[in-house]
Protein backbone atom coordinates (compact mmCIF):
# COMPACT_ATOMS: atom_id res chain seq x y z
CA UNK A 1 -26.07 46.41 -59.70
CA UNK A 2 -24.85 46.30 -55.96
CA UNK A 3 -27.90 48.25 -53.65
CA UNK A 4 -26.48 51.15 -52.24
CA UNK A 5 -26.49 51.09 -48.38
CA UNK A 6 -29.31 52.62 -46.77
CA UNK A 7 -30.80 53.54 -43.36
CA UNK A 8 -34.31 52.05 -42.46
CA UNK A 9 -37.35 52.82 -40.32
CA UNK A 10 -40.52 50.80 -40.06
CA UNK A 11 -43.29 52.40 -38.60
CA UNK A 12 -45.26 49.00 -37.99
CA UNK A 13 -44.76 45.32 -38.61
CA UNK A 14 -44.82 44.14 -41.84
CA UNK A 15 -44.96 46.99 -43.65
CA UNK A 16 -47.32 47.53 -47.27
CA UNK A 17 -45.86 50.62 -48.48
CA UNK A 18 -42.47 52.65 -49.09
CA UNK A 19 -41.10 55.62 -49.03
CA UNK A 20 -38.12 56.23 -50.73
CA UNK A 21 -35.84 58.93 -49.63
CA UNK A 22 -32.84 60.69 -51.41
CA UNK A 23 -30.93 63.10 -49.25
CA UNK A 24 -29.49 66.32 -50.82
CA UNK A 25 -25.35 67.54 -51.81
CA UNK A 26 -23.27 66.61 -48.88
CA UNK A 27 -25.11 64.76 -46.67
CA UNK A 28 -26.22 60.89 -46.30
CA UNK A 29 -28.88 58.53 -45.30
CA UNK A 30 -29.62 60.02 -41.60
CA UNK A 31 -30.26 63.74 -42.63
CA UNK A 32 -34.16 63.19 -42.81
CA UNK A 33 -34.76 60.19 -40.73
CA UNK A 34 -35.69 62.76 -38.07
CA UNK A 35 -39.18 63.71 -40.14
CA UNK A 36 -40.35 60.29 -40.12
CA UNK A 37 -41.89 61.11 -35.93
CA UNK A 38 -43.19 64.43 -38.06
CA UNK A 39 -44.81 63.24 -40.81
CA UNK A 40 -46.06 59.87 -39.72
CA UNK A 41 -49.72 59.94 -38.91
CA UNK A 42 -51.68 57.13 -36.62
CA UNK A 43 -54.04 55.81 -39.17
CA UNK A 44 -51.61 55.38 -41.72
CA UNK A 45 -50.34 51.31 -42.98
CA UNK A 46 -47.21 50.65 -42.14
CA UNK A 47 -44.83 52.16 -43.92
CA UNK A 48 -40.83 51.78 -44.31
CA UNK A 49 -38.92 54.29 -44.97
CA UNK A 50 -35.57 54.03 -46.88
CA UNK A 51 -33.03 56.56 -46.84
CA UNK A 52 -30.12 55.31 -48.75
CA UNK A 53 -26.68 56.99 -48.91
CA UNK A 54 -25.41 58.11 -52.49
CA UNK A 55 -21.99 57.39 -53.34
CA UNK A 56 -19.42 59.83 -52.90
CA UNK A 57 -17.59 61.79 -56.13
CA UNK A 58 -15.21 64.68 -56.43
CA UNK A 59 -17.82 67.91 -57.18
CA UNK A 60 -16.75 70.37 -59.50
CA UNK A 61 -18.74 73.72 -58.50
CA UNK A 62 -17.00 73.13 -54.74
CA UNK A 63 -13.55 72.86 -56.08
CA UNK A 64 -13.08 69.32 -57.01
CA UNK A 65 -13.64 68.05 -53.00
CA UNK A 66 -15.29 64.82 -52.89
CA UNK A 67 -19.02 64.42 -50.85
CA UNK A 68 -21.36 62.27 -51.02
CA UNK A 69 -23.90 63.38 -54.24
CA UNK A 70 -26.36 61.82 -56.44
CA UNK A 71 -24.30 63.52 -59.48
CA UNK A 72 -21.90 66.04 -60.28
CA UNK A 73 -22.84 70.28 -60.75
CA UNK A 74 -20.01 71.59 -63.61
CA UNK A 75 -22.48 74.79 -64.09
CA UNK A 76 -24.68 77.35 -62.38
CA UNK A 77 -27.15 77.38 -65.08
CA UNK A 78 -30.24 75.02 -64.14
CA UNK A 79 -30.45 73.95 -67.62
CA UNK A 80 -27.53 72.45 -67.80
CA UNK A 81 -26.35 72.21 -64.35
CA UNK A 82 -26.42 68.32 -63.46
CA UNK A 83 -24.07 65.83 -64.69
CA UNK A 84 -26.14 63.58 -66.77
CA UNK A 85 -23.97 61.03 -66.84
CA UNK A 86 -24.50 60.68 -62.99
CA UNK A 87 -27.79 61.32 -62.94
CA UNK A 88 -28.45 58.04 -65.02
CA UNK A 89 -25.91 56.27 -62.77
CA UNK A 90 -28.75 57.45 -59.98
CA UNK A 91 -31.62 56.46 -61.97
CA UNK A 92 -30.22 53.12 -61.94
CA UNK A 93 -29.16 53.04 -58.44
CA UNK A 94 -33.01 54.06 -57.54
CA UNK A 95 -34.12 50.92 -59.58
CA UNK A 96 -32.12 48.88 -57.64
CA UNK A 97 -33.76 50.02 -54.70
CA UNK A 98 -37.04 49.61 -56.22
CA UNK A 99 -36.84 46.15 -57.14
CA UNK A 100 -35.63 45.53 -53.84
CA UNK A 101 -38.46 46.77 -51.98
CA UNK A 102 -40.79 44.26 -54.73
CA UNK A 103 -38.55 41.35 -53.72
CA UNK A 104 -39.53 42.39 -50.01
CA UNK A 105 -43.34 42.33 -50.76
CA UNK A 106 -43.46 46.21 -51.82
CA UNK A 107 -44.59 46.65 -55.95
CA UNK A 108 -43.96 49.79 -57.36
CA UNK A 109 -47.55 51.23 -57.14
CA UNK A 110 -46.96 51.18 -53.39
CA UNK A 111 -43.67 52.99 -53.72
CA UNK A 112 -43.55 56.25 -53.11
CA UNK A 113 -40.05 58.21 -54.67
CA UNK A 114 -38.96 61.04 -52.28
CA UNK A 115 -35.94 63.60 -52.43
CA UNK A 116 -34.61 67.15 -51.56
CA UNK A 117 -32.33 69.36 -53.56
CA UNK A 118 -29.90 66.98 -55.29
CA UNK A 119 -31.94 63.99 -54.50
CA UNK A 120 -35.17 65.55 -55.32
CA UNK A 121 -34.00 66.56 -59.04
CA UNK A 122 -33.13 62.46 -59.11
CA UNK A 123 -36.60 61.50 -58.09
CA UNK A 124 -38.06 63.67 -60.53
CA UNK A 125 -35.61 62.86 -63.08
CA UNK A 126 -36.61 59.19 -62.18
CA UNK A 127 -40.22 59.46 -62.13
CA UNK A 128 -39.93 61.18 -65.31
CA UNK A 129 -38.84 58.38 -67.76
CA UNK A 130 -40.98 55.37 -65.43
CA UNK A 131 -42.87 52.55 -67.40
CA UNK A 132 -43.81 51.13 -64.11
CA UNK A 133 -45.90 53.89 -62.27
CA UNK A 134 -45.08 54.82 -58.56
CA UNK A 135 -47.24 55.47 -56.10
CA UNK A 136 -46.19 59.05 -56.00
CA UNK A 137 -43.19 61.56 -56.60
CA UNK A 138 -41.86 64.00 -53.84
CA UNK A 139 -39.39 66.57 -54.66
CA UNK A 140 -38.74 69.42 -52.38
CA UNK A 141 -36.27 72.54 -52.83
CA UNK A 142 -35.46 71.28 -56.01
CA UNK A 143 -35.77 71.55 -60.01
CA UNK A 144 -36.40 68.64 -62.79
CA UNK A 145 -32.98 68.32 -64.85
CA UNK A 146 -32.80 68.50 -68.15
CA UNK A 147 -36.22 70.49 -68.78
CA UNK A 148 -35.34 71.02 -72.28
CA UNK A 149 -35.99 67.26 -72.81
CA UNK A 150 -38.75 66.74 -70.82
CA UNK A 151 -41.22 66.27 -73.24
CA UNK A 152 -39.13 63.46 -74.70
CA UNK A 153 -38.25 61.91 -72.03
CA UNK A 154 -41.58 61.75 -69.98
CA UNK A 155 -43.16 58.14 -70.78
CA UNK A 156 -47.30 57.90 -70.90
CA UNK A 157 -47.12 55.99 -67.88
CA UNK A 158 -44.96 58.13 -66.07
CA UNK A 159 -47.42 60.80 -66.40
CA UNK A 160 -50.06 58.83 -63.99
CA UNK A 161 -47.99 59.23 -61.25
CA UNK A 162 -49.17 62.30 -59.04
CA UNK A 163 -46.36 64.57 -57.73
CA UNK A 164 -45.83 67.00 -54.60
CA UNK A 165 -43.22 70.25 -54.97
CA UNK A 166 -42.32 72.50 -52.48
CA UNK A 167 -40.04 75.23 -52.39
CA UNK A 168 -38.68 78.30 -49.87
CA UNK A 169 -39.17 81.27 -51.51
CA UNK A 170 -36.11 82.41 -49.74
CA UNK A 171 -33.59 79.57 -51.12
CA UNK A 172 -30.16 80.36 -52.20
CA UNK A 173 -29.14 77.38 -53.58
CA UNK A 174 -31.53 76.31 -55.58
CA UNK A 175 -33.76 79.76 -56.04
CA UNK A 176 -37.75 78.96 -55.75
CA UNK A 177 -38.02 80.65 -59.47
CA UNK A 178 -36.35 77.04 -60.84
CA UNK A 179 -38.58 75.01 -58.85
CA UNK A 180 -41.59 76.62 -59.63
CA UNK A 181 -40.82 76.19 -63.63
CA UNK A 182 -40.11 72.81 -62.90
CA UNK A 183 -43.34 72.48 -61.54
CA UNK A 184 -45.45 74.12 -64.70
CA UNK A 185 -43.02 71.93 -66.99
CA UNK A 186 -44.16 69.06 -65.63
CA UNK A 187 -48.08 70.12 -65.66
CA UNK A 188 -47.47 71.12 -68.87
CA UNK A 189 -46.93 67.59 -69.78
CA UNK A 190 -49.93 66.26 -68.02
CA UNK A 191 -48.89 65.51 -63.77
CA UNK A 192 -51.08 66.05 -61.72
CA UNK A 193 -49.09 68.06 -59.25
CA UNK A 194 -49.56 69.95 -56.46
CA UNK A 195 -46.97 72.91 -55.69
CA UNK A 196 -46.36 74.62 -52.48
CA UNK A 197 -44.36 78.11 -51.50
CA UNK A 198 -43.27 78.69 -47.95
CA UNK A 199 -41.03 81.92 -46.46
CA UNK A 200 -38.01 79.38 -45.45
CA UNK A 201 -34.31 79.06 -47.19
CA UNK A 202 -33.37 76.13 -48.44
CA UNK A 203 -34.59 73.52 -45.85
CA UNK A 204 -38.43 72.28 -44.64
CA UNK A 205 -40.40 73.90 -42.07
CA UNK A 206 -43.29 72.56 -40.75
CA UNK A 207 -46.29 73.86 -42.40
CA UNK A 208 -44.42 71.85 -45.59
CA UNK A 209 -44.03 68.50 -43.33
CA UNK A 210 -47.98 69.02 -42.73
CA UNK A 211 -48.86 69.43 -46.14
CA UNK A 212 -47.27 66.59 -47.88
CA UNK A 213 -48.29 64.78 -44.98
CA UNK A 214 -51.93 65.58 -45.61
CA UNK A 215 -50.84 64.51 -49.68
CA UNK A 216 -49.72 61.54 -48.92
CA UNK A 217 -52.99 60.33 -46.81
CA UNK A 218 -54.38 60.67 -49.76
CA UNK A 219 -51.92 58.62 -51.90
CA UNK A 220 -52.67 55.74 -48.92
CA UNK A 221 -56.25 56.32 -49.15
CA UNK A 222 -56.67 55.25 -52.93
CA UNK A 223 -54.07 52.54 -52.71
C-alpha cells in the first residue's frame, strides 16, 4: 500500500520512539504539529512525531463536499455513524505507517498511536483489533466506532496496550457523553485507561496537553 504523505518533527537525533498522529474532519498533517513545543519535555528520548495527511473523500453529513477525512459520517447516531468501509481503508493506511517507522529502526512497542475526533476514533479503532501491541493509544474528543462489536473485535494482545481519553465536556461535535462510554467500553474489556474531563469545546486546552504529557513519561519510563 502507497504511505500516505505525512509531516515530520524530530525532537533529537536519531530518534527511539514515535508518535503517531491522526488529525481530525477537515484538516491535514500541520493542525497539531504546533503541540509538539507543548508537550515535549527535556528528559524525554528522542522522539519523532508523524502527522500524516488522510486522503480526501466526498462527506455525506456536510452535503457531499469533499475534505480531507479518515472515513465517511452517513449518520448522527455514534453507533453507527462511521463508514466502516473507510475506517478499514484507515486501519490499513496506519499499518503502513507502522511498518514504516520498524523499517526506520522504530518496532511497534515503541510506537505510540495518537488521534483527535475523526482520527482519534481510527486510533482506537486501530488499537482495538492489534496483534502487535503499541506502546500506547491516544484518543482525544473522540468515541471508539463500532462499540457494539467491541468485544469481538478487541484481540488479547490488543488489550495490553494502555490508553489515554480526553474529552471537553462542552463539545458539540462529538458530545463528551460518547467519549466517556467509549472509555468504560473499553475498560470493560480489560484497558487500562485513563480518562480525563476538561470545561473546553471540542479542541485541547492545556491542562489536557499537561496531562497526557505527564502519561506519556510514563509510557517512556517503562520502555
Amino acid at each position: 500500500m502507497e504511505v500516505l504523505p505525512t509531516v515530520e518533527r524530530d525532537t533529537g537525533p536519531d530518534p527511539r520512539w514515535t508518535v503517531l498522529w491522526l488529525h481530525g474532519l477537515g484538516a491535514d498533517g500541520n493542525d497539531f504539529v504546533p503541540i509538539v513545543p507543548e508537550l515535549v519535555r527535556p528528559d524525554w528520548p528522542a522522539l519523532r512525531f508523524v502527522f500524516p495527511h488522510a486522503p480526501t473523500r466526498a462527506i455525506t453529513i456536510n452535503g457531499g463536499m469533499r475534505m480531507r477525512a479518515w472515513y465517511d459520517i452517513a449518520n448522527v447516531d455514534f453507533a453507527h455513524r462511521a463508514d466502516e468501509a473507510g475506517i478499514g481503508e484507515s486501519i490499513a493506511q496506519v499499518q503502513a505507517l507502522i511498518d514504516r517507522e520498524a523499517e526506520r529502526g522504530i518496532p511497534a512497542s515503541r510506537l505510540l498511536l495518537a488521534g483527535f475526533s475523526q482520527g482519534g476514533a481510527v486510533a482506537l479503532a486501530a488499537g482495538l483489533r492489534r496483534t502487535e501491541p503499541l506502546a500506547g493509544l491516544v484518543a482525544l474528543s473522540t468515541y471508539l466506532p463500532m462499540h457494539d462489536r467491541a468485544a469481538s473485535l478487541a484481540t488479547p494482545q490488543a488489550r495490553t496496550q494502555p490508553v489515554f481519553m480526553a474529552h471537553g465536556v462542552q463539545d458539540p461535535v462529538v458530545p463528551c457523553a460518547a467519549g466517556e462510554f467509549s472509555a468504560q467500553v473499553l475498560r470493560s474489556l480489560g484497558f487500562d485507561l485513563e480518562w480525563h474531563r476538561y470545561p473546553m469545546p471540542h479542541s485541547v486546552c492545556a491542562e489536557e496537553i499537561a496531562d497526557l504529557g505527564g502519561w506519556l513519561a510514563s509510557r517512556f519510563a517503562t520502555g
